[in-house]
Protein backbone atom coordinates (compact mmCIF):
# COMPACT_ATOMS: atom_id res chain seq x y z
CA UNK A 1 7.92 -2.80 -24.11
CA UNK A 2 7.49 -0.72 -21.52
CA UNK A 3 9.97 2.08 -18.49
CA UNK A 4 12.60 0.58 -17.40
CA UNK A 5 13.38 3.83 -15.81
CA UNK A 6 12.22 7.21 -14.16
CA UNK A 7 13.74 10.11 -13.29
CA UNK A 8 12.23 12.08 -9.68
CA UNK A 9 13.50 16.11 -9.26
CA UNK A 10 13.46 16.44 -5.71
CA UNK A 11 14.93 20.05 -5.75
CA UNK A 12 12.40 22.55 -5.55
CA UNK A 13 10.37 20.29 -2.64
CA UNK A 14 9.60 21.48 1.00
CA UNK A 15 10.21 18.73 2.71
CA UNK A 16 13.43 17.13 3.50
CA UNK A 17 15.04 14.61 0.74
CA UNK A 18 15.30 12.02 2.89
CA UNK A 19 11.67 12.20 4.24
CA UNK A 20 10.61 12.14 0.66
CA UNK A 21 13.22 9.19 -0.50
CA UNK A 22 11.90 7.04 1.90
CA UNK A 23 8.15 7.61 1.21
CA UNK A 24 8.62 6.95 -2.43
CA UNK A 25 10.32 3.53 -1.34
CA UNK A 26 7.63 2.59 1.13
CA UNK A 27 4.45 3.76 -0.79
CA UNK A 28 5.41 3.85 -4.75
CA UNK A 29 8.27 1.62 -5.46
CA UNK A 30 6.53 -1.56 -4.48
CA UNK A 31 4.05 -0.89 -7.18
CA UNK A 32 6.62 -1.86 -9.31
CA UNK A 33 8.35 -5.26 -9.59
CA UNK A 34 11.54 -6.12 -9.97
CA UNK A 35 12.82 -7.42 -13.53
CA UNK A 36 14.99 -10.44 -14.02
CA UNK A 37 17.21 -10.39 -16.84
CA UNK A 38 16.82 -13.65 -19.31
């Protein structure tokens, strides 16, 4: 068991989406591997 998905509100943020989009893909995302479907 365990998220297989997570929803991020990027909305009410100061800085620009894509400033925060590619943070989140550089620093957070890589904490979390890929899964392979069996």
């Amino acid at each position: 068991a365990g998220v297989n998905h997570v929803i991020m509100n990027l909305k009410y943020g100061q800085r620009p989406v894509e400033e925060v989009v590619e943070e989140l893909g550089e620093e957070v995302v890589p904490h979390f591997p890929a899964l392979t479907v069996k």
